[in-house]
N, C-alpha and C. Protein backbone atom coordinates (compact mmCIF):
# COMPACT_ATOMS: atom_id res chain seq x y z
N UNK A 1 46.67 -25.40 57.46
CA UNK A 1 47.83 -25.50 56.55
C UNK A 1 48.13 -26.99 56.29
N UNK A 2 48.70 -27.18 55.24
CA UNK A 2 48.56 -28.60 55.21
C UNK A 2 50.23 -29.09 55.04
N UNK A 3 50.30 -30.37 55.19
CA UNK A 3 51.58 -30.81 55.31
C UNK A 3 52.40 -31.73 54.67
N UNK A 4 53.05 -31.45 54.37
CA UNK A 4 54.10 -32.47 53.44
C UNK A 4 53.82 -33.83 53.29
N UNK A 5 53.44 -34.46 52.22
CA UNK A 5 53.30 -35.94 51.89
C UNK A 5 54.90 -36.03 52.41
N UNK A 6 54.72 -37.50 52.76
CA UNK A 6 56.02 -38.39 52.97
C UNK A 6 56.48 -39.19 51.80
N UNK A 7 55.36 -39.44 50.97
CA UNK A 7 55.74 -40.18 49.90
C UNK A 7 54.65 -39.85 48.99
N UNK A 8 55.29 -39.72 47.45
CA UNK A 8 53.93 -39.23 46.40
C UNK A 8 54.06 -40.66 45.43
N UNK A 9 52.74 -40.68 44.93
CA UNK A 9 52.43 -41.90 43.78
C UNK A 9 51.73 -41.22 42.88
N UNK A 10 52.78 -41.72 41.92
CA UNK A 10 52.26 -41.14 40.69
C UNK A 10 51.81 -42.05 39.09
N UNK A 11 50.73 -41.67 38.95
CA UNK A 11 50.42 -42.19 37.47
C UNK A 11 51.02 -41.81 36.31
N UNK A 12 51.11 -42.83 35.29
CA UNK A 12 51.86 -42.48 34.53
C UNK A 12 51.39 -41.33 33.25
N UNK A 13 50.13 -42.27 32.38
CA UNK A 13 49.95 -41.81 30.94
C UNK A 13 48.92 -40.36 31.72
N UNK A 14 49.18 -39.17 31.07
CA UNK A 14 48.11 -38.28 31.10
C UNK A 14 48.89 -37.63 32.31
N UNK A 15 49.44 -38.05 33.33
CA UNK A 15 49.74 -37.21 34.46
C UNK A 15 51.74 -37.09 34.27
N UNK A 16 52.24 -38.29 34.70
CA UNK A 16 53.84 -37.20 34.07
C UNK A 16 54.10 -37.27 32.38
N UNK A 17 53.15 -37.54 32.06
CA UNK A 17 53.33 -37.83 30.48
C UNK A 17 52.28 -37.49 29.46
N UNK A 18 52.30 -36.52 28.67
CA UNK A 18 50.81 -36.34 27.90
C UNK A 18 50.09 -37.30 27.70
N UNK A 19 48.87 -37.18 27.63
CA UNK A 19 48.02 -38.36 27.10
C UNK A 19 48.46 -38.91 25.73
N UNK A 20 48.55 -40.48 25.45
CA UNK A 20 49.36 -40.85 23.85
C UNK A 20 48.60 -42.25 23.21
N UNK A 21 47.99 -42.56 23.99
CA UNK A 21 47.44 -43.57 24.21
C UNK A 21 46.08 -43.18 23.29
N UNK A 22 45.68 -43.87 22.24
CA UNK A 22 44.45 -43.65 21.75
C UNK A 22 43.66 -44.37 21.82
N UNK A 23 42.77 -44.73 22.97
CA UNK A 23 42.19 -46.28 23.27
C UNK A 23 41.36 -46.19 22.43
N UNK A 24 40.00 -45.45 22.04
CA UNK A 24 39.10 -46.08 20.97
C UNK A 24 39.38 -47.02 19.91
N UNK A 25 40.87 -46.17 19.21
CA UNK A 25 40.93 -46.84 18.22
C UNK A 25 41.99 -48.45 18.76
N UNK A 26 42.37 -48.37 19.64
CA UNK A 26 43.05 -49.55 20.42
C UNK A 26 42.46 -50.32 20.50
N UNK A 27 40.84 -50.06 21.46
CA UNK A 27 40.03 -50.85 21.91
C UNK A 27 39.46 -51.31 20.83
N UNK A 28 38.84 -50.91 19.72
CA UNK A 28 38.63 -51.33 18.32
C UNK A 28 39.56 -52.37 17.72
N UNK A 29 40.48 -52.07 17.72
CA UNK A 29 41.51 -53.05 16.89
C UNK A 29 41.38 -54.53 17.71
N UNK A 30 41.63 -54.18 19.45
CA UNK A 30 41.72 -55.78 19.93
C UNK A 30 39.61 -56.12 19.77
N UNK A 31 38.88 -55.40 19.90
CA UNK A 31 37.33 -56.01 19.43
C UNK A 31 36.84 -56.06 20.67
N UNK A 32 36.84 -55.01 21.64
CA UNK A 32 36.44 -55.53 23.04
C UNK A 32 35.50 -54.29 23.59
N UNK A 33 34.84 -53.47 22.77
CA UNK A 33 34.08 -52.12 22.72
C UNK A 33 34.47 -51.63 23.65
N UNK A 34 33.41 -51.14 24.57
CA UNK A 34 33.68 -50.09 25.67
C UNK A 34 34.59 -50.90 26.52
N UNK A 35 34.19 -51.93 26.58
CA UNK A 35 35.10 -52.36 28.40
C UNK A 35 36.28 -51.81 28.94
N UNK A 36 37.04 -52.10 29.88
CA UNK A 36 38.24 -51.59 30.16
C UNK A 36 39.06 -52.73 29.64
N UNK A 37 40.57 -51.77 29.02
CA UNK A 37 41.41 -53.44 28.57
C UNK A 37 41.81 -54.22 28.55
N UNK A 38 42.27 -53.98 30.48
CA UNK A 38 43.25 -55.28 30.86
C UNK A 38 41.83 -56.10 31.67
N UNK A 39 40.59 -55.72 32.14
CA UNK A 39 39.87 -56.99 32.20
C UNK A 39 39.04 -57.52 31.33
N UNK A 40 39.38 -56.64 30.05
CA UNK A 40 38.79 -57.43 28.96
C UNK A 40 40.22 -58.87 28.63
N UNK A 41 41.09 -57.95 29.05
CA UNK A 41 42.00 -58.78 28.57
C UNK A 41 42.05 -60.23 29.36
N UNK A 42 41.51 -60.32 30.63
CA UNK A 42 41.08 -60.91 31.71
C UNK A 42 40.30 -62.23 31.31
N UNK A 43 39.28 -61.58 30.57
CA UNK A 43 38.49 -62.71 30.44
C UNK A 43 39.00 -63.62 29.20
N UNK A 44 39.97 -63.04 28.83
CA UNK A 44 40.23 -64.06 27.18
C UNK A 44 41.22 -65.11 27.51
N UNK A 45 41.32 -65.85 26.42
CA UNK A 45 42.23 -67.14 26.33
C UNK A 45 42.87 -67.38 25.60
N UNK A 46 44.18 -68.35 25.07
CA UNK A 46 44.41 -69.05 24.06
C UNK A 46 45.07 -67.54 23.09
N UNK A 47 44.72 -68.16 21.85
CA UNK A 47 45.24 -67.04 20.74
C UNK A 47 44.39 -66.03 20.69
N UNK A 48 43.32 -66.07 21.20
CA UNK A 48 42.35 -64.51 21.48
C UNK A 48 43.28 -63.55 22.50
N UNK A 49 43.76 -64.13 23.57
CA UNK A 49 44.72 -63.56 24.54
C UNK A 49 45.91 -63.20 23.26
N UNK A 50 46.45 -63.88 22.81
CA UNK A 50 47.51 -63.41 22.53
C UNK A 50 47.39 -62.40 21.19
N UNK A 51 46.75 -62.44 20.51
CA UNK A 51 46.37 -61.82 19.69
C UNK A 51 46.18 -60.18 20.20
N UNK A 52 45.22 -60.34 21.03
CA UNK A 52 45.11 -58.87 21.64
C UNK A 52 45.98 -58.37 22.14
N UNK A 53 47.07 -59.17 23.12
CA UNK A 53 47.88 -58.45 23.80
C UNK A 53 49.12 -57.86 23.19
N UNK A 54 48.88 -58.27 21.78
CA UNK A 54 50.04 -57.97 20.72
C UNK A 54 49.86 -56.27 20.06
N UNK A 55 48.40 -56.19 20.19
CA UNK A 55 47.96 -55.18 19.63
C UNK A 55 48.16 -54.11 20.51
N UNK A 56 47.83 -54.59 22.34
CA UNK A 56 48.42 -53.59 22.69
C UNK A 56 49.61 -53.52 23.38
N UNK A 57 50.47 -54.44 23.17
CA UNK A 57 51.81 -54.07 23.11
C UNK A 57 52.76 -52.88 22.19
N UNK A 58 52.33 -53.68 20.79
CA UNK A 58 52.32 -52.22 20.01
C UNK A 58 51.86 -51.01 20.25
N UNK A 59 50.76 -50.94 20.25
CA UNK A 59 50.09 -49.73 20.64
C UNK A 59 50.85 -48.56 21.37
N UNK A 60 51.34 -49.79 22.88
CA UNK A 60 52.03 -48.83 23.65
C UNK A 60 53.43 -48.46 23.40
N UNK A 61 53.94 -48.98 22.92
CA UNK A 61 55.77 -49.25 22.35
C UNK A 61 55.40 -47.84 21.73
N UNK A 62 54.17 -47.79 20.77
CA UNK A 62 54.87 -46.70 19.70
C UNK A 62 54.32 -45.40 21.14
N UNK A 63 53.60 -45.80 21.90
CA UNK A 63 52.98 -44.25 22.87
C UNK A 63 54.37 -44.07 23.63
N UNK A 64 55.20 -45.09 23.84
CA UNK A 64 56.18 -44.80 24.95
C UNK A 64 57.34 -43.89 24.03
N UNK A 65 57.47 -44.78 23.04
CA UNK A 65 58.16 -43.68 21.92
C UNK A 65 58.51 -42.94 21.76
N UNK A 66 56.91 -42.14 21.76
CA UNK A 66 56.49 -40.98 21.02
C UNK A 66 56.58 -40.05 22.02
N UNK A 67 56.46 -40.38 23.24
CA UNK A 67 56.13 -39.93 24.64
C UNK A 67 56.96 -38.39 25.29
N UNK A 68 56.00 -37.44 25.40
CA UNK A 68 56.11 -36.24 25.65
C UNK A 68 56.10 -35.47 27.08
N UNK A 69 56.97 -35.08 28.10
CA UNK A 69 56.38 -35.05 29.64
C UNK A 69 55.20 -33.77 29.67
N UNK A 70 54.83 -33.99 30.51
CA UNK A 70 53.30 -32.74 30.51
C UNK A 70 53.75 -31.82 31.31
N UNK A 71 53.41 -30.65 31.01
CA UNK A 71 53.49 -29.07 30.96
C UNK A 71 54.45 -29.14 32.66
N UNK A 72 54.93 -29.05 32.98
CA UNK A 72 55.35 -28.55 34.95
C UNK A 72 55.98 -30.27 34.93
N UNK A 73 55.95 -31.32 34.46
CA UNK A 73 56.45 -32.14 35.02
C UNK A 73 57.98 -32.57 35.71
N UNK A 74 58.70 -31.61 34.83
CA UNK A 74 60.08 -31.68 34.72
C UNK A 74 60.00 -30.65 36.24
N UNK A 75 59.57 -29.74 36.25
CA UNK A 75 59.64 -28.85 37.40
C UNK A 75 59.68 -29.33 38.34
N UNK A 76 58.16 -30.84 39.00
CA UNK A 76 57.85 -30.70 40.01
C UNK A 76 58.55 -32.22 40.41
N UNK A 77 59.24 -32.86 39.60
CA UNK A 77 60.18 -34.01 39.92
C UNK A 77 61.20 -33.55 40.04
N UNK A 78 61.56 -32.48 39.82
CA UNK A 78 63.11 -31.86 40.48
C UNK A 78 62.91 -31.54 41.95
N UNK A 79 62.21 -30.48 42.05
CA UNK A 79 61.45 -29.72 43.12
C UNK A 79 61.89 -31.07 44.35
N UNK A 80 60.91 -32.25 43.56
CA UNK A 80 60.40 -33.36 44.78
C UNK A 80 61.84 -33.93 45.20
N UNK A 81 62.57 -34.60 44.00
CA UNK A 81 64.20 -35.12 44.39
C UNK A 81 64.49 -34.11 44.73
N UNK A 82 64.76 -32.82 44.94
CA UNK A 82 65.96 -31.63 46.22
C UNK A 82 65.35 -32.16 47.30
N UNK A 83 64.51 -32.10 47.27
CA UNK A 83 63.68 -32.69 48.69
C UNK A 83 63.86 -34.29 49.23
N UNK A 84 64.30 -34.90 47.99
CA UNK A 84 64.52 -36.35 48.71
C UNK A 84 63.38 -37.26 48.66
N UNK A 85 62.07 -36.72 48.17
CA UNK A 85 60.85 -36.76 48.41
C UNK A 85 60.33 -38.45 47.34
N UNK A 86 60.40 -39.38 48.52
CA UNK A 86 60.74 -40.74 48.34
C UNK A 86 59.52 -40.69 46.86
N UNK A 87 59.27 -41.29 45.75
CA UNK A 87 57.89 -41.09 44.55
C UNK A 87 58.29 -42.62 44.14
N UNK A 88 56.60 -42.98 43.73
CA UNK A 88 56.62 -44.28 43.03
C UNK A 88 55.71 -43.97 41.94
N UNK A 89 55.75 -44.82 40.82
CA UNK A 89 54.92 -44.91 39.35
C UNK A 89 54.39 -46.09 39.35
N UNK A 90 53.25 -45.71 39.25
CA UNK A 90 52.14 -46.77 39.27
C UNK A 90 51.22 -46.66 38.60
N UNK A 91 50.85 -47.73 37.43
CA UNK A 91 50.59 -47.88 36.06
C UNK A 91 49.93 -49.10 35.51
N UNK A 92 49.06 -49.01 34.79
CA UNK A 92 48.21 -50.08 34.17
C UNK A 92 49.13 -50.65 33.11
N UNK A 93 50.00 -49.69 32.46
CA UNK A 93 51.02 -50.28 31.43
C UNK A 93 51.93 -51.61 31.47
N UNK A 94 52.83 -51.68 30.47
CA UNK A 94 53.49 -52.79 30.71
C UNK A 94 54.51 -52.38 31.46
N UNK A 95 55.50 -52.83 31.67
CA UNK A 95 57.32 -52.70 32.55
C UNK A 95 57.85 -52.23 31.47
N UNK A 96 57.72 -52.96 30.02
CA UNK A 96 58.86 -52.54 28.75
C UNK A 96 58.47 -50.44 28.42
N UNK A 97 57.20 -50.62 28.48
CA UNK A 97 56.73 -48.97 28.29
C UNK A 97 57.03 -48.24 28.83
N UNK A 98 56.92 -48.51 30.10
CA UNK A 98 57.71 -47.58 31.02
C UNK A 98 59.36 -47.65 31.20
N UNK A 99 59.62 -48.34 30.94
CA UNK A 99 61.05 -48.14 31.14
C UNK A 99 61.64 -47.38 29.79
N UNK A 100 60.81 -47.33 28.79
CA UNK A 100 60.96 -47.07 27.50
C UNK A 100 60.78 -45.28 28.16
N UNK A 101 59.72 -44.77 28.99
CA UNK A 101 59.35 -43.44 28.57
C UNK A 101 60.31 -43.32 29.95
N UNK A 102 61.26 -43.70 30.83
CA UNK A 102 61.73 -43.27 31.56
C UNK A 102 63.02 -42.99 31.42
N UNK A 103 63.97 -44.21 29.99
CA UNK A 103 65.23 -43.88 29.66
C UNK A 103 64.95 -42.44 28.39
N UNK A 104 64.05 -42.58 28.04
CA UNK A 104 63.82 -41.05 27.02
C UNK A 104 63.79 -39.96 27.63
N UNK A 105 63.36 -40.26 28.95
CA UNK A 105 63.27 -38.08 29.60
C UNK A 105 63.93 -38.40 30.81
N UNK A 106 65.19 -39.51 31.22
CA UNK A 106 66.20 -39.61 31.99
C UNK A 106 65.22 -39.43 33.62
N UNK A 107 64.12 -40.32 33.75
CA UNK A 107 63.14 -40.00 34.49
C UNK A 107 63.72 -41.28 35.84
N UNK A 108 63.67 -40.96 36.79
CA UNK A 108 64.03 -42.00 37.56
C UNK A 108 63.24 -41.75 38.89
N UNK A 109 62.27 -43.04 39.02
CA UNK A 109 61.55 -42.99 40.89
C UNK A 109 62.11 -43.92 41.80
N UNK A 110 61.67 -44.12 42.86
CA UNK A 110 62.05 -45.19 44.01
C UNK A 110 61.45 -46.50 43.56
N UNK A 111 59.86 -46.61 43.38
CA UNK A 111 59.54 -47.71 42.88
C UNK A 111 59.08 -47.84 41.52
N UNK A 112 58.67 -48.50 40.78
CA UNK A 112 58.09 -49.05 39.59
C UNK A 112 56.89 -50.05 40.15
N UNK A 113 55.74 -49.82 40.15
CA UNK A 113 54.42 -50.53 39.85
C UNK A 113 53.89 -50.86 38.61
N UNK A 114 54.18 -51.88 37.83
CA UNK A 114 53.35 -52.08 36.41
C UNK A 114 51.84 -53.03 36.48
N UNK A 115 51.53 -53.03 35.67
CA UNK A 115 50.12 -54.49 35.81
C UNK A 115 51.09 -55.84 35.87
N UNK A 116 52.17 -55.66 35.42
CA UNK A 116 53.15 -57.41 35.82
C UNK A 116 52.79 -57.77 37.06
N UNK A 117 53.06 -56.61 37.97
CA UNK A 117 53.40 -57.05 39.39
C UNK A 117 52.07 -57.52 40.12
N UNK A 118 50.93 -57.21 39.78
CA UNK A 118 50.27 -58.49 40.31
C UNK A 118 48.12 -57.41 39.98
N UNK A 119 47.62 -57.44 40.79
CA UNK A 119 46.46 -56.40 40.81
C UNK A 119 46.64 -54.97 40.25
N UNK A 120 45.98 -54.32 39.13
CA UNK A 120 46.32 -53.41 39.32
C UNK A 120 45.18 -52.27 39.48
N UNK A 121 45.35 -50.97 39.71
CA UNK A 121 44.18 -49.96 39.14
C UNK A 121 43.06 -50.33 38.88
N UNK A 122 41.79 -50.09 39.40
CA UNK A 122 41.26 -49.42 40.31
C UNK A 122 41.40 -49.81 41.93
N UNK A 123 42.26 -51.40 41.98
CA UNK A 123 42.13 -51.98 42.53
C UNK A 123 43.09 -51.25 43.73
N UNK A 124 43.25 -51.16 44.77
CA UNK A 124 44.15 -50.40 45.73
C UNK A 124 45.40 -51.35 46.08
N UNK A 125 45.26 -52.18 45.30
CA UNK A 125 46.87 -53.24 46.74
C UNK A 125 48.04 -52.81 45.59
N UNK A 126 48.33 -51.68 44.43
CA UNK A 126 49.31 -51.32 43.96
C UNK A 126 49.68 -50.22 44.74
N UNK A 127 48.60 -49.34 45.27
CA UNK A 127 49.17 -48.65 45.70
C UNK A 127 49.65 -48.50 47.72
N UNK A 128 49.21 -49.54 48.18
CA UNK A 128 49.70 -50.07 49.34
C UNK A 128 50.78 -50.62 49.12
N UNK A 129 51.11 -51.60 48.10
CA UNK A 129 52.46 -51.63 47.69
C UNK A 129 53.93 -51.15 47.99
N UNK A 130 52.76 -50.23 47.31
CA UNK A 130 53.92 -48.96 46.65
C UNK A 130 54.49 -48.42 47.92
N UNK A 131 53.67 -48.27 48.96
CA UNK A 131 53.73 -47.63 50.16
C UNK A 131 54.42 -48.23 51.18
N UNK A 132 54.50 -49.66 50.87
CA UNK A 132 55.09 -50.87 51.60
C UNK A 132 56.42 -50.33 51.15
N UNK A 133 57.15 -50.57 50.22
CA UNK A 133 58.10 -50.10 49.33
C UNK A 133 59.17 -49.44 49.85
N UNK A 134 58.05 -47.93 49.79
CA UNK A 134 58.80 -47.01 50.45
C UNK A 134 58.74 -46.38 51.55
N UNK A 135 58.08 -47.54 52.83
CA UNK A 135 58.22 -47.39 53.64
C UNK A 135 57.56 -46.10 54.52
N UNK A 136 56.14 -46.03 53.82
CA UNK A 136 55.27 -44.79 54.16
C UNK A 136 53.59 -45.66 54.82
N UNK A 137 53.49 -44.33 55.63
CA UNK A 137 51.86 -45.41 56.08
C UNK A 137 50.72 -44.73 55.25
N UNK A 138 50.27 -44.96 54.52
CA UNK A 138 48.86 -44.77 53.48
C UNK A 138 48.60 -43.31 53.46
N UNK A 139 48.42 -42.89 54.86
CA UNK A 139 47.53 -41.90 55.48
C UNK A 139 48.90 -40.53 55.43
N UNK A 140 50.48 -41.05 54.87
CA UNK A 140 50.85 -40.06 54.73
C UNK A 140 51.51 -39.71 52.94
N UNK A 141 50.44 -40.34 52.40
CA UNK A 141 51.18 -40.40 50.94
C UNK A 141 50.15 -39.90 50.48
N UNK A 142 50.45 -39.11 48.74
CA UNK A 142 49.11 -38.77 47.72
C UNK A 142 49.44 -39.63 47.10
N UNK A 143 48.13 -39.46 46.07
CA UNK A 143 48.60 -40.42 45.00
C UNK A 143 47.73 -39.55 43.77
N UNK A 144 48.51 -39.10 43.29
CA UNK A 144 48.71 -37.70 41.58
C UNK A 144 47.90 -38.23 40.71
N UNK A 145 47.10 -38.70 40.44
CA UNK A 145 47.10 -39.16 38.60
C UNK A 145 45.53 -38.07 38.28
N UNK A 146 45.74 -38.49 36.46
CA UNK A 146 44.71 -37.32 36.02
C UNK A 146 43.74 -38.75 35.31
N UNK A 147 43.41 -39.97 35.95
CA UNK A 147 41.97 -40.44 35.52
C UNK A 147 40.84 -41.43 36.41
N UNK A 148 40.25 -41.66 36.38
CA UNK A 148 38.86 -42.54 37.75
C UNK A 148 39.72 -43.13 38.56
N UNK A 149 40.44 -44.35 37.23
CA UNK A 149 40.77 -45.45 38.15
C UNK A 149 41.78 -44.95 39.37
N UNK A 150 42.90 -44.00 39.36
CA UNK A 150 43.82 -42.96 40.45
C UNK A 150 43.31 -42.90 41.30
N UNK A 151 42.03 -42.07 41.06
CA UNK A 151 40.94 -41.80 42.03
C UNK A 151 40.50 -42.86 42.99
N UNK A 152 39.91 -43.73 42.12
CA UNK A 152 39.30 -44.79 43.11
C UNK A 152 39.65 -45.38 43.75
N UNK A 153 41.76 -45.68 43.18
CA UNK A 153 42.58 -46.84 43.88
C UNK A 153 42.87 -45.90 44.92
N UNK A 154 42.80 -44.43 45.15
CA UNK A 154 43.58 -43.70 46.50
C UNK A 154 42.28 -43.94 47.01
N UNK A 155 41.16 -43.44 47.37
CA UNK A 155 40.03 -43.57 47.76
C UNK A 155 39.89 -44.98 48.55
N UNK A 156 39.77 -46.57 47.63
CA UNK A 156 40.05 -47.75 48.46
C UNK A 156 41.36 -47.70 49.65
N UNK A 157 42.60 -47.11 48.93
CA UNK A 157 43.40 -47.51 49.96
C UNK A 157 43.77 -46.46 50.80
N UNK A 158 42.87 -45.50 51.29
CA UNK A 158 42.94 -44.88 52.30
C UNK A 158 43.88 -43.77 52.06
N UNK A 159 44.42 -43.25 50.93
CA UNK A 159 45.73 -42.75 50.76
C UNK A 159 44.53 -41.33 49.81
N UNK A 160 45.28 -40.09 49.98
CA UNK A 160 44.78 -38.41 49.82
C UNK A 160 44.87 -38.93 48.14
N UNK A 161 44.05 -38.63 47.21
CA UNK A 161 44.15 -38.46 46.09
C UNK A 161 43.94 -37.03 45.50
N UNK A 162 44.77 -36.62 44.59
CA UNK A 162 44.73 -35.56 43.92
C UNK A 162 44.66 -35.87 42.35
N UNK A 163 43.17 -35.42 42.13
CA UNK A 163 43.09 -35.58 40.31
C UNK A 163 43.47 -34.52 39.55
N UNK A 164 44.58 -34.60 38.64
CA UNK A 164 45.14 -33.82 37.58
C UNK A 164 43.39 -33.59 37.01
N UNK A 165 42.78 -32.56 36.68
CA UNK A 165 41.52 -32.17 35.90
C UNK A 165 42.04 -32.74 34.57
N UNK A 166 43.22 -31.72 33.88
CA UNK A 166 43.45 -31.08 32.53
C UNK A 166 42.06 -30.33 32.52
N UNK A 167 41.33 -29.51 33.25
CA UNK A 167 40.71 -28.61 33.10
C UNK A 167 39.06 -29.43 32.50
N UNK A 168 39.25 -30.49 32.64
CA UNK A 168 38.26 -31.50 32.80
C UNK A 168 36.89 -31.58 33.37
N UNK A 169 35.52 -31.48 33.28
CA UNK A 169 34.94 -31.72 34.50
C UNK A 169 34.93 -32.97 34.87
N UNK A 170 34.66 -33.34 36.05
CA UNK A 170 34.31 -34.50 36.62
C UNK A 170 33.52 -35.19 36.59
N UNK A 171 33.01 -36.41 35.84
CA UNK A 171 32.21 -37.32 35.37
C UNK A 171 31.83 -38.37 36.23
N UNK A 172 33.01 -38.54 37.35
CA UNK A 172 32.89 -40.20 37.74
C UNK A 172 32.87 -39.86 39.46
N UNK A 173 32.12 -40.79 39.88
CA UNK A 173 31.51 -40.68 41.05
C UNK A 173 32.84 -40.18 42.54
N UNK A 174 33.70 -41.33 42.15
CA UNK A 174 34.78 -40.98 43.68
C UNK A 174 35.35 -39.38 43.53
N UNK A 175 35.17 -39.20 44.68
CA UNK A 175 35.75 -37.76 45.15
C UNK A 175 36.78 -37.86 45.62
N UNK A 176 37.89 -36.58 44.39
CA UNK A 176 39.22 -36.61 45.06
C UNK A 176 40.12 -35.97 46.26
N UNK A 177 40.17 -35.75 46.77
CA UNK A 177 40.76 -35.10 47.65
C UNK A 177 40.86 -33.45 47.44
N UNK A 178 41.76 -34.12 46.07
CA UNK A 178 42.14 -31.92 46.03
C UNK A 178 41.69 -32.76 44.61
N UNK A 179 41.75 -31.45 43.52
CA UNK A 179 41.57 -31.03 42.43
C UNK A 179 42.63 -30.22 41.86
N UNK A 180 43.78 -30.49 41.32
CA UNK A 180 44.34 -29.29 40.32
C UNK A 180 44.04 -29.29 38.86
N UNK A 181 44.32 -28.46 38.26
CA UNK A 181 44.09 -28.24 36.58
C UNK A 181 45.33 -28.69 35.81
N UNK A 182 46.55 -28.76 36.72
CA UNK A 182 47.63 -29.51 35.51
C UNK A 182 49.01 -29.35 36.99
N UNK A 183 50.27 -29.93 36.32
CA UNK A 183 51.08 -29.98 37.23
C UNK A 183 51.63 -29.16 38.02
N UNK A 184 51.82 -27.54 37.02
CA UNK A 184 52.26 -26.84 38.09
C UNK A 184 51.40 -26.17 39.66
N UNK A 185 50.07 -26.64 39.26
CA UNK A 185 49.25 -26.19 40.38
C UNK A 185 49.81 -27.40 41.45
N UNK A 186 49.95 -28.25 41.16
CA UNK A 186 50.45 -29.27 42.17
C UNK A 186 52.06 -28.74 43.34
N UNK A 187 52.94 -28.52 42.09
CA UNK A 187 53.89 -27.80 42.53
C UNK A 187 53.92 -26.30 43.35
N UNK A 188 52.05 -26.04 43.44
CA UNK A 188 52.37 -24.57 44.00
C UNK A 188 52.12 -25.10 45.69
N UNK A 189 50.73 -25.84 45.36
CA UNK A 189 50.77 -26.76 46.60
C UNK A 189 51.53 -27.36 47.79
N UNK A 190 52.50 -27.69 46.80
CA UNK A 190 53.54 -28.95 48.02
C UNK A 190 54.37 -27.47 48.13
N UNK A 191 54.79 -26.59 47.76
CA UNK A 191 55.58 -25.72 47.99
C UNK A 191 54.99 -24.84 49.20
N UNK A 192 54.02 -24.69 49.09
CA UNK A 192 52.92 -23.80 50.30
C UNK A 192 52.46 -25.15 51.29
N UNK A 193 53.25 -26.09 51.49
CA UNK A 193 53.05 -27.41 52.41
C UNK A 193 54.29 -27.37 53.60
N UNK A 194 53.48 -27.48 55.01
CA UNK A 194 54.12 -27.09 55.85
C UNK A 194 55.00 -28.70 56.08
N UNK A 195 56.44 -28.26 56.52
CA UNK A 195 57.55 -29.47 56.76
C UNK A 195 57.17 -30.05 57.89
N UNK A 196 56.83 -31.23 58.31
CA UNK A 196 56.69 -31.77 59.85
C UNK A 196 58.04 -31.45 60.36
């Protein structure tokens, strides 16, 4: 039987929030093909830096916007606050986006992790962080999200990952812990999770 996280981490775009984000055509606009964006964004300089980061500033302003919660989300953040159930958001996004999609669906966690705050995704020290934070040891927290990088950053930092599918197969090498198909399977989970 398994047992109650002490603390959950959660991703933002795709897992409490529909996917809104249209990177192809994102990644197109700033000119940086496949790569990923913030270390494409990494390697640039000068008005190439700023140029791009304008594009996806916009980008995201209008996703935070527009921004829709995904199917069970509202459920299983109630569920978790009756419980007290300490949660952090941890996100490749900016701080302004998220705070944007959190005063729209009156969404409130313990911590906030953005890419401001220093390393982020795939990299694990956001989500040790996070854990620092709220005062949890690695080995008793998940960490929720529905894409690789979730995966890989629970995987480095020692912490249970659970990949949202969306009914997805699995493409990318790290293995998650559990597997659900969307949120409320998550919520059936922690509910069938024994209390220490």
């Amino acid at each position: 039987m398994l047992i109650l996280p002490r603390a959950i981490l959660f991703d933002m775009d795709g897992t409490i929030t529909r996917p809104a984000l249209d990177f192809p055509s994102l990644k197109a606009e700033m000119g940086i093909g496949e790569r990923p964006i913030l270390e494409a964004l990494a390697e640039m300089s000068g008005h190439e830096r700023k140029a791009a980061e304008a594009i996806l500033h916009r980008h995201e302003k209008h996703a935070a916007d527009e921004s829709e919660l995904n199917e069970g989300a509202e459920d299983l953040l109630a569920w978790l606050n009756q419980r007290h159930m300490p949660m952090a958001l941890i996100t490749r996004n900016s701080r302004a986006s998220v705070q944007t999609v959190l005063a729209n669906h009156g969404l409130i966690f313990d911590t906030l992790i953005t890419r401001e705050d220093g390393r982020f995704k795939p990299h694990p020290e956001p989500l040790l962080q996070a854990c620092e934070k709220l005062k949890v040891a690695p080995k008793d927290a998940w960490m929720v999200g529905d894409g690789i990088y979730d995966v890989e950053a629970g995987v480095a930092a020692g912490i249970r990952s659970v990949w949202v599918s969306h009914g997805r197969d699995r493409t990318f090498q790290a293995q998650p812990w559990k597997t659900v198909t969307g949120l409320p399977d998550l919520t059936t989970i922690l509910k069938n999770c024994l209390i220490e």
